[in-house]
C-alpha atoms as a PDB file:
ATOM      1  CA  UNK A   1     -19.489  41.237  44.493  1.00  0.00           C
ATOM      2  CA  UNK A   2     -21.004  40.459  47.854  1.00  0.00           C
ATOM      3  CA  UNK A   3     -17.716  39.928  49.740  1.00  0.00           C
ATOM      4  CA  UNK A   4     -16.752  43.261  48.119  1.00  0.00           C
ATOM      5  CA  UNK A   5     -19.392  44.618  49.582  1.00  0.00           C
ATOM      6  CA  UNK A   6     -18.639  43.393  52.811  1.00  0.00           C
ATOM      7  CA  UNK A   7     -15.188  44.672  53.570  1.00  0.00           C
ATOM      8  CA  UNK A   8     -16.175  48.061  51.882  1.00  0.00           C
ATOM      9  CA  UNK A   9     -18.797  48.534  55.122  1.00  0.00           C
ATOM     10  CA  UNK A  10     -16.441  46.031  57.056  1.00  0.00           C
ATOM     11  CA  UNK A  11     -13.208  48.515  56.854  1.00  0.00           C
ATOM     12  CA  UNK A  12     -14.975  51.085  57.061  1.00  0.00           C
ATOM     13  CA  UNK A  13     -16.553  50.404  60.471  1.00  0.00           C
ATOM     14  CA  UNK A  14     -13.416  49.449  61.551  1.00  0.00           C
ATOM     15  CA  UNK A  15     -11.804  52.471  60.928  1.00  0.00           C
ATOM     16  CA  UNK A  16     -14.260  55.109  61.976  1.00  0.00           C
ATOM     17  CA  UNK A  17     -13.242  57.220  64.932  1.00  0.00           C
ATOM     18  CA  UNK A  18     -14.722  56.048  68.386  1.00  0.00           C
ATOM     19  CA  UNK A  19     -17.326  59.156  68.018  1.00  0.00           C
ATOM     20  CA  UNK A  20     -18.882  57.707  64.851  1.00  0.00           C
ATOM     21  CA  UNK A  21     -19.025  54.396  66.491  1.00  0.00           C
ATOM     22  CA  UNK A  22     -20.895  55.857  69.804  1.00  0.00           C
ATOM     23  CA  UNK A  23     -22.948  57.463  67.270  1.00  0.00           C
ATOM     24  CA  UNK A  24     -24.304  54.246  65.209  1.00  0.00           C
ATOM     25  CA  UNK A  25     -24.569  52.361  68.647  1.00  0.00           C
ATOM     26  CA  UNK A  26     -27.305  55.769  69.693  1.00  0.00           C
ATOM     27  CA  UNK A  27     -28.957  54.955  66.250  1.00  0.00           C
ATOM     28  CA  UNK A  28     -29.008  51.575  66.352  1.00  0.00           C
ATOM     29  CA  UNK A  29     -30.390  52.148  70.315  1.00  0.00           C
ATOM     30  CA  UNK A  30     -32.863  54.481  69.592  1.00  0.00           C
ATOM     31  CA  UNK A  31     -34.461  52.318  66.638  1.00  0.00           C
ATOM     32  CA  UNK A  32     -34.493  49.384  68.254  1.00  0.00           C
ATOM     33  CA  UNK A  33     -36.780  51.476  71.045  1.00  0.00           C
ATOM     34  CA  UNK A  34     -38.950  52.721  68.414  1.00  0.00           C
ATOM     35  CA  UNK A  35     -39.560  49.445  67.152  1.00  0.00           C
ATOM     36  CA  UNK A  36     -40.675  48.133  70.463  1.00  0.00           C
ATOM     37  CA  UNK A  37     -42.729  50.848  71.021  1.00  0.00           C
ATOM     38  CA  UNK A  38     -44.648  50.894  67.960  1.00  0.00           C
ATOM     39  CA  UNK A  39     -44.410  47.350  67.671  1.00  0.00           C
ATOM     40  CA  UNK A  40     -45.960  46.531  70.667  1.00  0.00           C
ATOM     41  CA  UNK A  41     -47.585  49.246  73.189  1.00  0.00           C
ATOM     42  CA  UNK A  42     -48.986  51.254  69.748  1.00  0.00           C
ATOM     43  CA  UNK A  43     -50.675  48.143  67.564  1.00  0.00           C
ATOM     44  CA  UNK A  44     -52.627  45.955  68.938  1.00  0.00           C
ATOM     45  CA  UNK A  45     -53.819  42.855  67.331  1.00  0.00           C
ATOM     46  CA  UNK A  46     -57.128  43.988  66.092  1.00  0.00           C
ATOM     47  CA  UNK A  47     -57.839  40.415  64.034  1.00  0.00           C
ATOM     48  CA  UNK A  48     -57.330  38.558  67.677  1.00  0.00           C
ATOM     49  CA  UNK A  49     -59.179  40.915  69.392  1.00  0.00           C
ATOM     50  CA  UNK A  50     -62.273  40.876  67.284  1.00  0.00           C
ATOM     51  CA  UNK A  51     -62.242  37.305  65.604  1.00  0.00           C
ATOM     52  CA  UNK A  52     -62.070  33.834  66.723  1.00  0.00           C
ATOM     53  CA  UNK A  53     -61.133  31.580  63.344  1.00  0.00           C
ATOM     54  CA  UNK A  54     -58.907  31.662  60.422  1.00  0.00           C
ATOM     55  CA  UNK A  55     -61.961  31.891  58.501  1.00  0.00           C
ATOM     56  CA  UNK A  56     -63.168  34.797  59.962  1.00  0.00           C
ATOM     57  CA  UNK A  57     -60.123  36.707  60.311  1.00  0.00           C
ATOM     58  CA  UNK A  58     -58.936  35.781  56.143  1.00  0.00           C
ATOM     59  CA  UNK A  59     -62.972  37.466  55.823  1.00  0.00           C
ATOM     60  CA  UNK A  60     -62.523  40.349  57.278  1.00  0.00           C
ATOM     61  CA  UNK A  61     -59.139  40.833  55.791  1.00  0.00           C
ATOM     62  CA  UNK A  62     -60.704  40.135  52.107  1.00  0.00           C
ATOM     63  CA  UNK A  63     -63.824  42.346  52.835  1.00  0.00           C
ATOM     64  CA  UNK A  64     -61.129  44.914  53.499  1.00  0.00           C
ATOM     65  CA  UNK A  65     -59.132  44.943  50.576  1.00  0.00           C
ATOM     66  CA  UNK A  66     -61.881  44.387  48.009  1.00  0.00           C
ATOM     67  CA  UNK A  67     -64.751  46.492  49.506  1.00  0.00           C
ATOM     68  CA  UNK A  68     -62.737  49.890  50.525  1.00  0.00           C
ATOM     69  CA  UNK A  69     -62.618  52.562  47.684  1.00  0.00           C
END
C-alpha cells in the first residue's frame, strides 16, 4: 500500500509541467522561511530565560497546565 502510494505522488511529480514544479519549489521556499522565522526570531525560549533547573522549569510547566482555567 505504501509503495503504491509512493509512485502515485512519485509519477506524478515527475510528470507535472516545469510551471507546477517552479511552483512547489516557491511553496516549499516560502515555508521553509516561515518556519525560520517563527521558529526562531518570533519564540524565544521563555523556560531558559526565566529558570535555571529541570525542576523548576517541569514546575512551572505543571503549575501551568493544572492551575489555568
Amino acid at each position: 500500500m505504501l509503495k503504491r502510494v509512493w509512485h502515485l505522488y512519485y509519477d506524478g511529480f515527475r510528470n507535472m509541467p516545469r510551471w507546477g514544479k517552479m511552483l512547489w519549489t516557491i511553496i516549499l521556499i516560502k515555508v521553509l522561511i516561515m518556519f525560520f522565522v517563527f521558529k526562531f526570531l518570533l519564540m524565544p525560549n521563555y523556560l531558559n530565560t526565566h529558570y535555571a533547573t529541570d525542576r523548576e522549569k517541569s514546575e512551572h510547566v505543571l503549575n501551568e497546565l493544572t492551575n489555568k482555567p
